[in-house]
Each structure stands twice: as structure tokens, then as C-alpha cells.
C-alpha atoms as a PDB file:
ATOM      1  CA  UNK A   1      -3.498   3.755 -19.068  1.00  0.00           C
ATOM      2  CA  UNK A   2      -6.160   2.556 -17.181  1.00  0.00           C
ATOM      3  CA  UNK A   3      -9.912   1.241 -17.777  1.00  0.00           C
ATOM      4  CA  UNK A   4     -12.639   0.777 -15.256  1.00  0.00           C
ATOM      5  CA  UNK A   5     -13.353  -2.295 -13.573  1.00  0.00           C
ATOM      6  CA  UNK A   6     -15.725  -3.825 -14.011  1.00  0.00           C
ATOM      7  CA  UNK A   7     -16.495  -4.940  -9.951  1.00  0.00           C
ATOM      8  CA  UNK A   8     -16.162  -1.021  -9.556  1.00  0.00           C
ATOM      9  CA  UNK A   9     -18.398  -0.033 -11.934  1.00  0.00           C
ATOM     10  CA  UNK A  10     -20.997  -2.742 -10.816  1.00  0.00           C
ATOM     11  CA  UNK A  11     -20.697  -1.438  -6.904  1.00  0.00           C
ATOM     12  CA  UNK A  12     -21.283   2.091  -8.330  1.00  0.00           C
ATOM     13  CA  UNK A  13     -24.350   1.091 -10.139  1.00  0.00           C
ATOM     14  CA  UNK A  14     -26.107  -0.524  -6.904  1.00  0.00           C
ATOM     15  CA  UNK A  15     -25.355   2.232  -4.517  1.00  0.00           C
ATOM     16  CA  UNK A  16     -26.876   5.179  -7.562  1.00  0.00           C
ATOM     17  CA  UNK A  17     -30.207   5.322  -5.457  1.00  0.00           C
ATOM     18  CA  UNK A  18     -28.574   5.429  -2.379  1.00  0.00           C
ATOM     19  CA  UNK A  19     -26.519   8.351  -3.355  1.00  0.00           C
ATOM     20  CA  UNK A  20     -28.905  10.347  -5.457  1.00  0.00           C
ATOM     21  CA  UNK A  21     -31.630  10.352  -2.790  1.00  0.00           C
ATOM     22  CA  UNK A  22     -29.629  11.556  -0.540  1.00  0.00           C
ATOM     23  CA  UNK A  23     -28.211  14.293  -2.391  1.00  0.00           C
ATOM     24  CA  UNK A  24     -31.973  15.701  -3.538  1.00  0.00           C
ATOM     25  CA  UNK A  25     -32.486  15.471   0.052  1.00  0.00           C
ATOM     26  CA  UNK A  26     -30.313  17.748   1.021  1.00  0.00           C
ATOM     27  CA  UNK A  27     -30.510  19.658  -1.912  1.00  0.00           C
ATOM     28  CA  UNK A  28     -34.299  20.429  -0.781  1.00  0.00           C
ATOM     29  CA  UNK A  29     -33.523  21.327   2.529  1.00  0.00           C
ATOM     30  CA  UNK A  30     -30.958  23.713   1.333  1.00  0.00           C
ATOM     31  CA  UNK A  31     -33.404  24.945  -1.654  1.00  0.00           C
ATOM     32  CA  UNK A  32     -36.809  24.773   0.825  1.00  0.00           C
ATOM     33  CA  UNK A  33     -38.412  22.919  -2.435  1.00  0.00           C
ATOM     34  CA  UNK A  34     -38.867  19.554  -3.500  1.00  0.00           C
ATOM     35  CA  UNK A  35     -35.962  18.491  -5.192  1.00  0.00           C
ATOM     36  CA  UNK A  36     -35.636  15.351  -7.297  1.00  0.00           C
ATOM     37  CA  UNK A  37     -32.822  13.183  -8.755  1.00  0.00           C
ATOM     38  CA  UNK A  38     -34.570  10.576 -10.865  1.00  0.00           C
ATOM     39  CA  UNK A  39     -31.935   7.282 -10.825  1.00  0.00           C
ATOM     40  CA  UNK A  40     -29.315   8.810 -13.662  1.00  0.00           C
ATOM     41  CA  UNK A  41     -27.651   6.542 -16.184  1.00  0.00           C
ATOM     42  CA  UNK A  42     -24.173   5.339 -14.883  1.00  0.00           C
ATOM     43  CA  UNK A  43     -21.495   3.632 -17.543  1.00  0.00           C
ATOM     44  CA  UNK A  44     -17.796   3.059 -17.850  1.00  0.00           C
ATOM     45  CA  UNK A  45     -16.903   5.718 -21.001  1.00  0.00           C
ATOM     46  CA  UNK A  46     -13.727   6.157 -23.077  1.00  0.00           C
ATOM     47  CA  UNK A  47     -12.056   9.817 -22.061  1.00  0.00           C
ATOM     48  CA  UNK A  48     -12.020  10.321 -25.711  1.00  0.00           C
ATOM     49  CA  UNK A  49     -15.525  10.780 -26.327  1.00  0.00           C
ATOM     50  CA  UNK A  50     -15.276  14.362 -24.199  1.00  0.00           C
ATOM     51  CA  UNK A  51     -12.695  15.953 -26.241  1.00  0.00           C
ATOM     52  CA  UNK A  52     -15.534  17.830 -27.652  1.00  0.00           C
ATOM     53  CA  UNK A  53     -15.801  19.377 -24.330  1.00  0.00           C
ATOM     54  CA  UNK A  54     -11.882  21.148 -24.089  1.00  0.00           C
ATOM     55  CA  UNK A  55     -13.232  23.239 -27.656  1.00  0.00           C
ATOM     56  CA  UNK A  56     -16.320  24.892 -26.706  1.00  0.00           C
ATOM     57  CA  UNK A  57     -17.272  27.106 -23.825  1.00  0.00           C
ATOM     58  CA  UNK A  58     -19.363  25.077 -21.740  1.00  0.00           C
ATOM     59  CA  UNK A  59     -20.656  25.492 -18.009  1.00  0.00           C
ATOM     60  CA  UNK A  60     -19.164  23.064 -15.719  1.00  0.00           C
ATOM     61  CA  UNK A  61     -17.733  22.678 -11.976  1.00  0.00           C
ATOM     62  CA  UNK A  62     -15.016  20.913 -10.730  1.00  0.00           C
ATOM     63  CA  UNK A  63     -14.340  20.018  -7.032  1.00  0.00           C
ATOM     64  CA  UNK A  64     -13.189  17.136  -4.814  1.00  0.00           C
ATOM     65  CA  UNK A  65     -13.046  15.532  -1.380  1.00  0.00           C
ATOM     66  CA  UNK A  66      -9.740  16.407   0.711  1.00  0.00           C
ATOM     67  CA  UNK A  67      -9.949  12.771   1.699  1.00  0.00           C
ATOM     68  CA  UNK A  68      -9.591  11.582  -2.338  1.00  0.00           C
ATOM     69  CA  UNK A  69      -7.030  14.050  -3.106  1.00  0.00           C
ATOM     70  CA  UNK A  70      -6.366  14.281  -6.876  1.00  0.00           C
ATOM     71  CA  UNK A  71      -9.467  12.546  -8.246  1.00  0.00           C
ATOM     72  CA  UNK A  72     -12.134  15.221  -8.862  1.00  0.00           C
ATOM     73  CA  UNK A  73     -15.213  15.748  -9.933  1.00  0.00           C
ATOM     74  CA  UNK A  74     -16.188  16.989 -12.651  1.00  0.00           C
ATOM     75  CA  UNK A  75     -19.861  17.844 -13.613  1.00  0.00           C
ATOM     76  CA  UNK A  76     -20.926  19.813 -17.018  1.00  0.00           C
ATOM     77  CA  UNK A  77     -24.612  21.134 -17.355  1.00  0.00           C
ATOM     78  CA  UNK A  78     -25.250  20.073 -21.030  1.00  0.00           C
ATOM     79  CA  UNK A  79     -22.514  17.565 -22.205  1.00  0.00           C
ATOM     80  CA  UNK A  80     -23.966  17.543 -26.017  1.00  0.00           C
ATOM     81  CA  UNK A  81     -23.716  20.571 -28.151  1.00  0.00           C
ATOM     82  CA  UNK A  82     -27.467  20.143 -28.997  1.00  0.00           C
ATOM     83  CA  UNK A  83     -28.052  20.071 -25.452  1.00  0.00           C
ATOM     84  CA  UNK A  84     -26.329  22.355 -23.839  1.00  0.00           C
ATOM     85  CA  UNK A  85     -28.413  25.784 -24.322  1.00  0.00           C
ATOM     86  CA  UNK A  86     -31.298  24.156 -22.903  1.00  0.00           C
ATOM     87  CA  UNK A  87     -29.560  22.568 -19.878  1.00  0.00           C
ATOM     88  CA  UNK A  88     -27.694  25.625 -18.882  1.00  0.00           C
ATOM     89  CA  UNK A  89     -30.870  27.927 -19.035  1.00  0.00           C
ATOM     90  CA  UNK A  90     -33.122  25.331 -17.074  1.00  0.00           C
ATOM     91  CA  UNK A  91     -30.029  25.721 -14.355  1.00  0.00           C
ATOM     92  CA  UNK A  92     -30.063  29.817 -14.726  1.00  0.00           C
ATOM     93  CA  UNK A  93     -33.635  29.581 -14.095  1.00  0.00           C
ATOM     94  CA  UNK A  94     -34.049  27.213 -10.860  1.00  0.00           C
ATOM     95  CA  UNK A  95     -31.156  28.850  -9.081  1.00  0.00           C
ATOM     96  CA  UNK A  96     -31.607  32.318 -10.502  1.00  0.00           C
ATOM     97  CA  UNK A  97     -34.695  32.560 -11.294  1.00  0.00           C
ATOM     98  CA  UNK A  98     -34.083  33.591 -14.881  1.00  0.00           C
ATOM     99  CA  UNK A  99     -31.525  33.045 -17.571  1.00  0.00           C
ATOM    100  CA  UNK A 100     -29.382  36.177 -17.299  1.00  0.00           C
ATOM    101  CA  UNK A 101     -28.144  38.281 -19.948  1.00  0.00           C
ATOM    102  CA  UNK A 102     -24.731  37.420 -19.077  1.00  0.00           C
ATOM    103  CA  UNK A 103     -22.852  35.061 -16.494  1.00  0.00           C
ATOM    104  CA  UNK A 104     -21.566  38.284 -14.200  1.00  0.00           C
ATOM    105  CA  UNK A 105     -20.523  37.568 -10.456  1.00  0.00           C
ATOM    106  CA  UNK A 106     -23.678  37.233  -8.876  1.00  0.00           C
ATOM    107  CA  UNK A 107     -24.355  34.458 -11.070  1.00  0.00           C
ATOM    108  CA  UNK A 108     -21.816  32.682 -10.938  1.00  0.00           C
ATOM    109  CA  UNK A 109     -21.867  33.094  -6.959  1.00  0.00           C
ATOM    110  CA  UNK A 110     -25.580  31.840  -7.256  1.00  0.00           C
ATOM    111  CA  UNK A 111     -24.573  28.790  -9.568  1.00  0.00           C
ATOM    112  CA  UNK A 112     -21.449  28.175  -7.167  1.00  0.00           C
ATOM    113  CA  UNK A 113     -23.833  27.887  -4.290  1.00  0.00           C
ATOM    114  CA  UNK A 114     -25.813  25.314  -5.794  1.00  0.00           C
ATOM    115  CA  UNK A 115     -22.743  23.208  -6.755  1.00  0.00           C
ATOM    116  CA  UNK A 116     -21.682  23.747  -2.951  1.00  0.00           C
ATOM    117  CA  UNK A 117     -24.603  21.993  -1.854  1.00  0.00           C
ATOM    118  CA  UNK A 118     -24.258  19.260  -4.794  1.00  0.00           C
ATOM    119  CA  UNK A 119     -21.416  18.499  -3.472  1.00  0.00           C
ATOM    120  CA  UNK A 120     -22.292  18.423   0.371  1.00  0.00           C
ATOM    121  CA  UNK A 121     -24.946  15.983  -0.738  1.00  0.00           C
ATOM    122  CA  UNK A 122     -22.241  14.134  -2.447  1.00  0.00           C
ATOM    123  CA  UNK A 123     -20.291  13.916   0.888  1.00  0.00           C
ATOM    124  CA  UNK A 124     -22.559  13.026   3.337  1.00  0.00           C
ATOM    125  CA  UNK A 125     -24.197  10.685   0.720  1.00  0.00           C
ATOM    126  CA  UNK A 126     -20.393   9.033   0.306  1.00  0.00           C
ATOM    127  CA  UNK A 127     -19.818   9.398   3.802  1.00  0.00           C
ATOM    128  CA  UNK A 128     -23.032   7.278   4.976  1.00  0.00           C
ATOM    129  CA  UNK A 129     -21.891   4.278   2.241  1.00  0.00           C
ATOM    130  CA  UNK A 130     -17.869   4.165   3.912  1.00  0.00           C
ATOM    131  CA  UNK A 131     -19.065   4.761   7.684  1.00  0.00           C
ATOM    132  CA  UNK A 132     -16.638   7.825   7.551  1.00  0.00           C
ATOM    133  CA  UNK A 133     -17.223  11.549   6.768  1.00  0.00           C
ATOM    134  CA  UNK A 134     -15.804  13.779   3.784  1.00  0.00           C
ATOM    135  CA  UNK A 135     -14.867  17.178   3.637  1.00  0.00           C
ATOM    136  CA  UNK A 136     -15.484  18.958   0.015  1.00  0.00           C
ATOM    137  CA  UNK A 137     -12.801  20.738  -1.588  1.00  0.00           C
ATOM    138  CA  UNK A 138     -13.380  24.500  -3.100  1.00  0.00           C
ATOM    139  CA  UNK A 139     -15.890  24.417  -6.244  1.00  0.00           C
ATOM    140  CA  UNK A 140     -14.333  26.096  -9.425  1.00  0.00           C
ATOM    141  CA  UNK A 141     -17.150  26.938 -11.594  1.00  0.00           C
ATOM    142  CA  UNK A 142     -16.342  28.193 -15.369  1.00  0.00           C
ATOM    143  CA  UNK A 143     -18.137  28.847 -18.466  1.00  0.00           C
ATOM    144  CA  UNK A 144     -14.779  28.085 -20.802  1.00  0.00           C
ATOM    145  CA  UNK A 145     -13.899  25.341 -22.640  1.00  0.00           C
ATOM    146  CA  UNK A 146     -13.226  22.224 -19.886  1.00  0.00           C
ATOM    147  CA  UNK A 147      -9.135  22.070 -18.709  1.00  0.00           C
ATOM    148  CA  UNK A 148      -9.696  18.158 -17.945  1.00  0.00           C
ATOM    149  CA  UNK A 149      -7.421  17.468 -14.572  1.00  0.00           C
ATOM    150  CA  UNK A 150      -4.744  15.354 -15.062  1.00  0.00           C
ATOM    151  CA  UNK A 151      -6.133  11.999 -13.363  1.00  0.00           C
ATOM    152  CA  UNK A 152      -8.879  12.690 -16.220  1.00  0.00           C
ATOM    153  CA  UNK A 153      -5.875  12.621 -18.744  1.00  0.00           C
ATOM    154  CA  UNK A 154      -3.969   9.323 -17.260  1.00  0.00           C
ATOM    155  CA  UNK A 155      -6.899   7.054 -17.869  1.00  0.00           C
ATOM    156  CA  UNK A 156      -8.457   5.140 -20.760  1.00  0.00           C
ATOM    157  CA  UNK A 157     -12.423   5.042 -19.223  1.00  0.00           C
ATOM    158  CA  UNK A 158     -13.894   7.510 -16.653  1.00  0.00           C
ATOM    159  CA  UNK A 159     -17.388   6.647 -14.715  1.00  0.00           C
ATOM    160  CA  UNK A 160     -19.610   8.812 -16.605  1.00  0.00           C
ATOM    161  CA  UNK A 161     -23.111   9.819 -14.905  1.00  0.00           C
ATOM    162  CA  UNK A 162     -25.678  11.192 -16.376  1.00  0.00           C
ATOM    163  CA  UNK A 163     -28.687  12.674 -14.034  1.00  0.00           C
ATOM    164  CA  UNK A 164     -31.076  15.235 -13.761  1.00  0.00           C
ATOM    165  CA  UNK A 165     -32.095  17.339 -11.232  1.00  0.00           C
ATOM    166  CA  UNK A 166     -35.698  18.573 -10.933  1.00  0.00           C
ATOM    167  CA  UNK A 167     -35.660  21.873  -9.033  1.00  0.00           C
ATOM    168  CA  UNK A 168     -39.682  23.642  -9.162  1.00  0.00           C
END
């Protein structure tokens, strides 16, 4: 099993404002509204303390680079039970409009759309740091209990970060 380095989790830390801006950049052109990622908290976290996450339906994406091959992303709106109403409806309601009755096809097409451009942000933000360019990798978006992917499942400590992103 494997933990985090240290060094690694350090060089992650510096280069959160760098990233984040750049992704609520381009998440506002996309959007046409001001959108803000305030600097998230970033630590090294055991993979235990998501277990809670394989039990209970929760909304969440997962979706990679084609140039890092087998080490996804994951990202779940509303990682605490307590939490997790509140931080899926706040999502409904920027990219929707309004919390809908139920999660049919246009929703989820709506909410897939938005993780799209996450992710775009993501690349081009990654791609500016490494002087290279990324290519995302489809975006699987559930409301289901989280299948972790199996690099999750071969290491001790994941980089866990929390943000927030302000959509009016």
C-alpha cells in the first residue's frame, strides 16, 4: 500500500490557486457568470475515512486524463451525510435552475455538462503547470453509492480536496 508524499502533497498545495483560478475561469466563460473557486482545503487522507461513501447513494463524477491513464478523478457533491442534501440541491439549482423532482436524463445531461467543463478547467489548468496539454476522458456521473476505482483501492492515503464553487 501506498501513502502520499509528503514533497507531493506540498507541490499540490502551492499550485491550489493556480489551478482553481483557472478552472472558475473557464467555468465562467462556459457559464457567462461569474464563477468563483475560493482556495479549497487540500490534505493527504486515509482511503478509509470514505467507506461511508460505497453505502449511500450519493452524487458524484468520475473522469480522467487519457495522458494519466488509470488514476481518476473522483469528485462527490456533499461528502458528509449531514451535508449532502444541501450540496446537491445548491448544484441542481446553479446548473438547473431548480432542484428537480427527480434526477431524469435531462438532468443528469445538465449536471454532466457542468462536470465536462470542470474538468476542461482541470486540463488546461494542469496543462499550463507541465507545459503540455491534456485531453479529458468521458465523465460518468451517478447518483448510487460510489464503486471506488481500483487505484482508489491500492492505496493507503488519497489527496483529498475540498472546494466550493460559487455559481450566481
Amino acid at each position: 500500500m501506498h501513502e502520499v508524499a509528503p514533497e507531493i502533497l506540498t507541490s499540490f498545495v502551492i499550485k491550489q490557486g493556480q489551478i482553481w483560478q483557472s478552472v472558475a475561469l473557464y467555468l465562467s466563460e462556459q457559464s457567462g457568470a461569474a464563477v468563483e473557486i475560493p482556495i479549497p482545503t487540500t490534505e493527504s487522507t486515509p482511503i478509509g475515512e470514505f467507506s461511508s461513501l460505497s453505502v449511500d447513494p450519493v452524487l458524484h463524477a468520475q473522469a480522467g486524463f487519457a495522458e494519466l491513464e488509470g488514476e481518476p478523478c473522483l469528485f462527490v457533491v456533499g461528502e458528509q451525510p449531514a451535508e449532502r442534501e444541501a450540496a446537491e440541491k445548491a448544484l441542481y439549482e446553479a446548473v438547473l435552475g431548480s432542484a428537480p423532482d427527480t434526477l431524469d436524463d435531462a438532468a443528469l445531461a445538465a449536471l454532466r455538462e457542468f462536470f465536462t467543463h470542470l474538468m476542461q478547467g482541470l486540463a488546461i489548468a494542469f496543462g499550463n503547470l507541465r507545459s503540455t496539454s491534456f485531453t479529458t476522458s468521458e465523465i460518468v456521473l451517478k447518483r448510487d453509492p460510489v464503486v471506488f476505482p481500483p487505484n482508489f483501492l491500492s492505496v493507503d492515503e488519497v489527496i483529498a480536496v475540498r472546494l466550493t464553487i460559487n455559481v450566481p
